[in-house]
Protein backbone atom coordinates (compact mmCIF):
# COMPACT_ATOMS: atom_id res chain seq x y z
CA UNK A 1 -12.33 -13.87 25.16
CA UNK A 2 -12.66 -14.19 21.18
CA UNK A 3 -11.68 -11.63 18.93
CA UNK A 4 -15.41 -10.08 17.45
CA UNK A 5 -15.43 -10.15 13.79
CA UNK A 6 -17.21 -8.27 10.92
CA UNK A 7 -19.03 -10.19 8.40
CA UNK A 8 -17.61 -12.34 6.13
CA UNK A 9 -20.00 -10.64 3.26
CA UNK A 10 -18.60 -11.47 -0.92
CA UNK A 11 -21.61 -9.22 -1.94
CA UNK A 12 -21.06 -6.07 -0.69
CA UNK A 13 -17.98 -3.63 0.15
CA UNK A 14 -16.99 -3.47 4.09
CA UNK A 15 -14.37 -1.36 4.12
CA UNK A 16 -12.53 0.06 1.36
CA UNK A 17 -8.79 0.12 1.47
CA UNK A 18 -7.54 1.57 -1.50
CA UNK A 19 -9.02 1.79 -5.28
CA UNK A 20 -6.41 1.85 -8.35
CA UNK A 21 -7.69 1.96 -12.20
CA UNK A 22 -5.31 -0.54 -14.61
CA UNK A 23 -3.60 0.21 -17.50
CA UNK A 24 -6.79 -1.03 -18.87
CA UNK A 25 -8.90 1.46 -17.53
CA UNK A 26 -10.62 -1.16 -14.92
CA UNK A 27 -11.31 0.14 -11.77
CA UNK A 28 -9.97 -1.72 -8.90
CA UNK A 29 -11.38 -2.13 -5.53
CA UNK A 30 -9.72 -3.24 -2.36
CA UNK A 31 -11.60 -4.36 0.47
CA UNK A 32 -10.05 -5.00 3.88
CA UNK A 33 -13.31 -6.66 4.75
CA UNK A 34 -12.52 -5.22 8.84
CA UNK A 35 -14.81 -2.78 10.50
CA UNK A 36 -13.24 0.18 12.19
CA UNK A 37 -15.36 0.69 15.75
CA UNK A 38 -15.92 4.75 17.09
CA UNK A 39 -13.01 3.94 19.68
CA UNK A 40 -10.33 3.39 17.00
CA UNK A 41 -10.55 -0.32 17.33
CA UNK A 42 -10.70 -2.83 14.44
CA UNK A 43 -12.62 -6.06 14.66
CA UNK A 44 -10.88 -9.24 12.74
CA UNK A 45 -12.21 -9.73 9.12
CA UNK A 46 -14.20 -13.42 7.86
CA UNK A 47 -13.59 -15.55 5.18
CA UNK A 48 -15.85 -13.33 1.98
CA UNK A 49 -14.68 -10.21 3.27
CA UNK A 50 -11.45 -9.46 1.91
CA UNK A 51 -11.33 -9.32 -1.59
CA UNK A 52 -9.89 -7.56 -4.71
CA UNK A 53 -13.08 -5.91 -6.98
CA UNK A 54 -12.98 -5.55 -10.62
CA UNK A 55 -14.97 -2.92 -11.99
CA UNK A 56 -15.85 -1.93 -15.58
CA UNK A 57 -15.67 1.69 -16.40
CA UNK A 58 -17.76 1.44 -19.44
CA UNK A 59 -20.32 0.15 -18.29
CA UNK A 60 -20.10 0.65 -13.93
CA UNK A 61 -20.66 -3.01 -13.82
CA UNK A 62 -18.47 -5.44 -11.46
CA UNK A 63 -16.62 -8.05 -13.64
CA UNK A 64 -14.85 -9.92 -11.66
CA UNK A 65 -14.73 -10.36 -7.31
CA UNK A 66 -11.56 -12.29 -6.02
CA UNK A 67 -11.88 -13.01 -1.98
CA UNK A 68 -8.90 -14.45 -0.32
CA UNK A 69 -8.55 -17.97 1.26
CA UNK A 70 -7.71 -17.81 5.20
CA UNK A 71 -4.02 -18.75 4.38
CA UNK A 72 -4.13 -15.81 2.48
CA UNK A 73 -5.98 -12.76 4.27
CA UNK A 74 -5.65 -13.86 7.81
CA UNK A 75 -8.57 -12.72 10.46
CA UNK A 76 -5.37 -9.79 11.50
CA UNK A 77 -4.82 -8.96 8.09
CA UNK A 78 -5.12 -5.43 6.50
CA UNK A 79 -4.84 -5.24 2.61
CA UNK A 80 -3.74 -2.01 1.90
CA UNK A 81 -2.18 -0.96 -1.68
CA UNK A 82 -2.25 -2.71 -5.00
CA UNK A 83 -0.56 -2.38 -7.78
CA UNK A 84 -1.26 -4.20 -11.51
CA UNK A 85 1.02 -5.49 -14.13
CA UNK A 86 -0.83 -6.78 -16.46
CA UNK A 87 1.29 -8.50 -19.32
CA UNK A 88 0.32 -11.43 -21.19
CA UNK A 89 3.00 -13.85 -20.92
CA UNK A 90 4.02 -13.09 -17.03
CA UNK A 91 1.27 -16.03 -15.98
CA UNK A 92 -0.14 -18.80 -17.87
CA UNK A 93 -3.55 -17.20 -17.42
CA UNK A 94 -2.85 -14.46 -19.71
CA UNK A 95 -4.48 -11.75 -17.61
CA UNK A 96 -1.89 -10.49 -15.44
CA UNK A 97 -1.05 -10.07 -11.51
CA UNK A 98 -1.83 -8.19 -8.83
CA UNK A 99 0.71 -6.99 -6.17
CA UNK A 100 -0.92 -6.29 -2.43
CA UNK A 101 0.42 -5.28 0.96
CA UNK A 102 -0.43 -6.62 3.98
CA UNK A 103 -0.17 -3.51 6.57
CA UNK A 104 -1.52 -5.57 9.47
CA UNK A 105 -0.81 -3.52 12.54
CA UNK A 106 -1.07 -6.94 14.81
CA UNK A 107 1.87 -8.40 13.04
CA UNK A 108 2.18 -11.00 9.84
CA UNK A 109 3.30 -8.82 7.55
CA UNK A 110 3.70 -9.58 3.90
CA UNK A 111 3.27 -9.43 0.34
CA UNK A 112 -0.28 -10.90 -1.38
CA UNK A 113 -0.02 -11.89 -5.26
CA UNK A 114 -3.11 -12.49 -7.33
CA UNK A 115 -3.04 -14.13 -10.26
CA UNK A 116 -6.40 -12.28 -11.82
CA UNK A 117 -6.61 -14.82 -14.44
CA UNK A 118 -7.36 -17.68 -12.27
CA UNK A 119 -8.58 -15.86 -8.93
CA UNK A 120 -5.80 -18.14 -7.41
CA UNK A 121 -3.79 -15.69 -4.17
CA UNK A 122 -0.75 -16.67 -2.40
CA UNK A 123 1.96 -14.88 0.39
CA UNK A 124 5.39 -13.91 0.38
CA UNK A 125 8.30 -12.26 2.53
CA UNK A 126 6.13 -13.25 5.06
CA UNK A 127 7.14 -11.83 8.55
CA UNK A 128 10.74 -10.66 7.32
CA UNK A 129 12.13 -7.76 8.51
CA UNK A 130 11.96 -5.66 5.91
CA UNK A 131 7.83 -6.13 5.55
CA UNK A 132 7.58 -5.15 9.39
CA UNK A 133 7.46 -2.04 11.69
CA UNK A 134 11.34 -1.36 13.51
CA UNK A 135 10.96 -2.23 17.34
CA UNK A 136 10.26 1.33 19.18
CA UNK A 137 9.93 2.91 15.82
CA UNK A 138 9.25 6.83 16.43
CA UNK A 139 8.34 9.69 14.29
CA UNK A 140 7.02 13.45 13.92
CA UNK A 141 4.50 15.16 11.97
CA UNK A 142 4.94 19.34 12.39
CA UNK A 143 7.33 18.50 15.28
CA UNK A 144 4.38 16.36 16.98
CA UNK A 145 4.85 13.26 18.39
CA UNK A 146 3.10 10.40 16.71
CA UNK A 147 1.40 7.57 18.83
CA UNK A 148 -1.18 5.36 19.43
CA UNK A 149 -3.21 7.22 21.96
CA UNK A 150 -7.13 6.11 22.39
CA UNK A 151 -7.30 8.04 25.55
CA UNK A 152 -9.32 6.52 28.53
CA UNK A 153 -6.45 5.51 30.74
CA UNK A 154 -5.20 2.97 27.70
CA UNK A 155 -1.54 2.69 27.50
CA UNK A 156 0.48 4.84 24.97
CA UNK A 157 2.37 2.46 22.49
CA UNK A 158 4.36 3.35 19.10
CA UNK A 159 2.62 3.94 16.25
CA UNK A 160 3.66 2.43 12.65
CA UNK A 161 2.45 -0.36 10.28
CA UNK A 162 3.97 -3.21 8.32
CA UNK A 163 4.63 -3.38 4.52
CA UNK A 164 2.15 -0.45 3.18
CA UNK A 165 3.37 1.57 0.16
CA UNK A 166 3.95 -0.45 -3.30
CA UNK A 167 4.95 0.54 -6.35
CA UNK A 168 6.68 -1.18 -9.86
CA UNK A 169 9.29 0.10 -11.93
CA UNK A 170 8.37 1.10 -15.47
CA UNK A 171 9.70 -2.63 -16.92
CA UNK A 172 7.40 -4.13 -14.35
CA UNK A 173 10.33 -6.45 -13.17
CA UNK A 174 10.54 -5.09 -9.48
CA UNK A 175 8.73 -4.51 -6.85
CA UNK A 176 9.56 -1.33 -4.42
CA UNK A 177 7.52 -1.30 -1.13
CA UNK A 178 7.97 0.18 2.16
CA UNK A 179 6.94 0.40 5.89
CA UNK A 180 5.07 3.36 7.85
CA UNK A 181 7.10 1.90 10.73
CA UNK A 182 10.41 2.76 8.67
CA UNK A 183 12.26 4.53 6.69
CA UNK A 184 13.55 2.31 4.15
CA UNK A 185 12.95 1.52 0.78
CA UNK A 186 12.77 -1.85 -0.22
CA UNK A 187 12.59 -4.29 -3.62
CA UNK A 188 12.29 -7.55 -4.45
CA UNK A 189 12.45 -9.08 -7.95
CA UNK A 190 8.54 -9.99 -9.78
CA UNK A 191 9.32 -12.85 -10.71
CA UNK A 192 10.34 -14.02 -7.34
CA UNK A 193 7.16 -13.21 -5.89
CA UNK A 194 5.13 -14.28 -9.17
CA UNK A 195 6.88 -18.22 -8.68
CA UNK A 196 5.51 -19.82 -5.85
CA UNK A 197 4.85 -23.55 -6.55
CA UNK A 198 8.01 -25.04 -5.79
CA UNK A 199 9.66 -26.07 -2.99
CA UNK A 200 11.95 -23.27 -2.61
CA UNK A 201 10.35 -20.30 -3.89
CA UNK A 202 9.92 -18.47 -0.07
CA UNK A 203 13.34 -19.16 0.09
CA UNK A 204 14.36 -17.50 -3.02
CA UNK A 205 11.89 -14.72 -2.49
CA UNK A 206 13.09 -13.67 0.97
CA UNK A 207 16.70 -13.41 0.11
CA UNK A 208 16.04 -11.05 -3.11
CA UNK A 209 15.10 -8.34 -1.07
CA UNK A 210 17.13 -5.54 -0.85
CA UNK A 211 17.20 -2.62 1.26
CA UNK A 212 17.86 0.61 -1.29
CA UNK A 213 17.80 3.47 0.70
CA UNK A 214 16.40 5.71 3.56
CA UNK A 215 13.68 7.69 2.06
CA UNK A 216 11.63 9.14 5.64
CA UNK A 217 8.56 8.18 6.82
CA UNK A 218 6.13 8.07 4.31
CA UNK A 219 2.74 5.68 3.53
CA UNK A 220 2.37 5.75 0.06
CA UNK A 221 4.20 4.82 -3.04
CA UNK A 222 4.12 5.65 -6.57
CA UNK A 223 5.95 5.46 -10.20
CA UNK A 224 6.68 6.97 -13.69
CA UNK A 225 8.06 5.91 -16.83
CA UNK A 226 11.09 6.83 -16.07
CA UNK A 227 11.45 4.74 -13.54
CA UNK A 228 11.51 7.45 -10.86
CA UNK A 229 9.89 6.34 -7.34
CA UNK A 230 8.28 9.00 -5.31
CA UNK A 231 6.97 8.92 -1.65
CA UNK A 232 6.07 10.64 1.46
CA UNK A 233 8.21 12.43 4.28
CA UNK A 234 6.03 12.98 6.61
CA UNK A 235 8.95 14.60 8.87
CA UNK A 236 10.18 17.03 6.33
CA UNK A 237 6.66 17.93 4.86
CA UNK A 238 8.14 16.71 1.54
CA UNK A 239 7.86 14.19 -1.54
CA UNK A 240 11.16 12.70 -2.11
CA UNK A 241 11.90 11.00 -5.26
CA UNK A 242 14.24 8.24 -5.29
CA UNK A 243 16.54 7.55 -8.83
CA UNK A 244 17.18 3.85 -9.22
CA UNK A 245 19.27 5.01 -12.29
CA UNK A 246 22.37 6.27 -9.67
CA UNK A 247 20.54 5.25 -6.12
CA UNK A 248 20.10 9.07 -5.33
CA UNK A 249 16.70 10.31 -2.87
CA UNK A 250 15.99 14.01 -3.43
CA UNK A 251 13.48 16.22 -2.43
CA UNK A 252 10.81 16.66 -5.27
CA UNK A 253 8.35 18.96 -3.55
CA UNK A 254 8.61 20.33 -0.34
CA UNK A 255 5.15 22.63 1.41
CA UNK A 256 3.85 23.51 4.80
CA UNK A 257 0.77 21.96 3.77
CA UNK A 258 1.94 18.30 3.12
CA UNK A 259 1.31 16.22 6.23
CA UNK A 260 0.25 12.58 6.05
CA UNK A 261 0.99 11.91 2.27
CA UNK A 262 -0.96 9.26 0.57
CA UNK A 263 -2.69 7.35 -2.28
CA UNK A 264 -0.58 8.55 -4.94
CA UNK A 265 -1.34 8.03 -8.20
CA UNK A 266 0.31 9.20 -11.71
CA UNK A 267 -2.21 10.15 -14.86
CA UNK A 268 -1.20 11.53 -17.98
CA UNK A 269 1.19 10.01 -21.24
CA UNK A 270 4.64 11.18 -21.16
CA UNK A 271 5.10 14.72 -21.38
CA UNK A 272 2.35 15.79 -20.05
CA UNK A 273 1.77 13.66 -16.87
CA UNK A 274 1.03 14.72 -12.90
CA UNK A 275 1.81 12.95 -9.92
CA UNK A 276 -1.61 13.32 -7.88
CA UNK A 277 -1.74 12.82 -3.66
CA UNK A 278 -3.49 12.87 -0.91
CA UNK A 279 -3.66 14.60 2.59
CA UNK A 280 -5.27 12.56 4.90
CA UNK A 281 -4.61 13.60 8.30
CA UNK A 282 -4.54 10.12 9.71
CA UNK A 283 -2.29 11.07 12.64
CA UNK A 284 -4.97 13.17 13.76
CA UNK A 285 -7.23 11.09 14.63
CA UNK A 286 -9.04 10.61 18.07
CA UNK A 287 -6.88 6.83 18.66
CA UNK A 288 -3.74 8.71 18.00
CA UNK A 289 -4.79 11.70 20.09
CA UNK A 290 -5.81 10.34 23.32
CA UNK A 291 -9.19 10.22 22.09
CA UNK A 292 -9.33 13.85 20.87
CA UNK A 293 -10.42 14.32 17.20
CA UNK A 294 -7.55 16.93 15.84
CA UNK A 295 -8.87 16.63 12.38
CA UNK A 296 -9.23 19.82 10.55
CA UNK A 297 -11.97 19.84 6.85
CA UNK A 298 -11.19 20.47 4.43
CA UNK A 299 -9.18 17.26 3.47
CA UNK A 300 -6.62 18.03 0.44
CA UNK A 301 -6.24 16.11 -3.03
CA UNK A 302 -3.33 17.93 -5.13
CA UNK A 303 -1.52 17.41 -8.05
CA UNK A 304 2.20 18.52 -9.41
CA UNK A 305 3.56 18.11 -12.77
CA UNK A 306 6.11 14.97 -13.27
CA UNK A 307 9.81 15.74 -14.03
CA UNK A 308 11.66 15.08 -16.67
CA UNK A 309 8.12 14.16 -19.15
CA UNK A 310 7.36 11.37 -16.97
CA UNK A 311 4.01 9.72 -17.45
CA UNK A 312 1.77 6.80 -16.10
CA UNK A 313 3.53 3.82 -16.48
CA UNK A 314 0.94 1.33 -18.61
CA UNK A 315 2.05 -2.46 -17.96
CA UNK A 316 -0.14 -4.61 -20.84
């Protein structure tokens, strides 16, 4: 039987993924372009549906709409975080790149790259390793196991995405990602992913990634100026920070009332900055509780002051 799709619409947003502001003060909007069904299902996405939004803040007017070509977003894709660098003289366009991950839960993970002068897209680290959920990955949230669990009879599988959090280091010169199926952090040189004309440059971008570090489970990634990387643990109810400076992960905040940490997001200059983050309570949905809706309102944005006068990082 064919896979149903959602429409394939350029005009209007399907469903919204993630939304970042630059260090131009553009708001961002990513679009998945893949309807989620009441049983937890998600139908494939259509050629106009996923797409990258540019939005003017001084105005609320759209500037710019980049959708991506079928080799680019496939029908199984899920678009999930972006991250901007936005320097002059890193494309021949003038206006920058855009960094996306490619969660897909059916498999093909990888890395998107947007060149946002030219609308032009293209993939990389596709399918390694590193970009995919571990084989029988497990975790636990509160000391509750964490499935995929629509109820009705359906079987019970493991529950963990591809390549999800993103981040860049203050220089803008690497690329940090992760998996929620895993607990590693990984990076990969810019301009690895940023060159992808010749012959070799899948090559050369596959074997630049490292693996840094176990940092827990965690969904979301984010960055300061200096250079500190902070994420999620679910397990631990935690935000580790990890130190590229001497490769050290320590606990930054630690509170019964983190959970499923995500969408982080640092505002501020240096000195007087806050790392902001979300509670989202994803695990507690009904297809992760056998159909049983476990979610509990109010849902929780917070904020905590960044270490050592850390600020936004502002790549331009």
């Amino acid at each position: 039987m064919k896979q149903q799709t959602s429409a394939g619409d350029p005009d209007h947003l399907i469903s919204v993924q993630s939304v970042v502001v630059d260090s131009k003060d553009r708001l961002w909007i990513l679009d998945t372009g893949r309807v989620a069904l009441p049983d937890g299902s998600i139908l494939y996405s259509s050629y106009g549906g996923p797409k990258l939004v540019g939005v003017d803040l001084s105005n609320n007017t759209i500037f710019q709409t980049i959708l991506f070509p079928r080799n680019v977003a496939y029908p199984e894709s899920y678009p999930n975080d972006v991250r901007f660098d936005l320097r002059p003289n890193i494309t021949s366009s003038g206006q920058g790149i855009a960094y996306i991950t490619d969660s897909s839960f059916e498999g093909r993970n990888g890395i998107i790259v947007v060149d946002l002068g030219t609308g032009e897209s293209w993939r990389h680290l596709e399918n390694l390793p590193a970009v995919r959920q571990e084989p029988g990955f497990f975790f636990t949230i509160w000391g509750e196991s964490v499935y995929n669990n629509v109820g009705g009879g359906q079987p019970i599988t493991p529950f963990g995405l591809g390549s999800d959090g993103i981040t860049l280091s203050a220089d803008g010169e690497t690329l940090y990602f992760s998996d929620v199926g895993g607990r590693y952090l990984y990076s990969v040189p810019t301009a690895r992913l940023r060159e992808h004309k010749s012959p070799t440059a899948q090559l050369l971008a596959d074997g630049a990634v490292s693996q840094i570090t176990q940092k827990g489970v965690s969904d979301g990634l984010e960055s300061d100026t200096n250079d500190y990387v902070y994420a999620g643990s679910f397990e631990t109810n935690s935000i580790y920070v990890y130190f590229p400076q001497n490769g050290t992960v320590s606990t930054f905040v630690r509170d019964p009332r983190l959970q499923w940490t995500d969408t982080f997001s640092v505002a501020g200059n240096s000195g007087n900055g806050y790392l902001y983050f979300t509670e989202n309570q994803l695990w507690r949905r009904p297809a992760n509780q056998g159909g049983i809706d476990r979610r509990v309102k109010p849902f929780a944005l917070y904020r905590v002051p960044l270490p050592d006068h850390g600020g936004k990082i502002l790549l331009k």
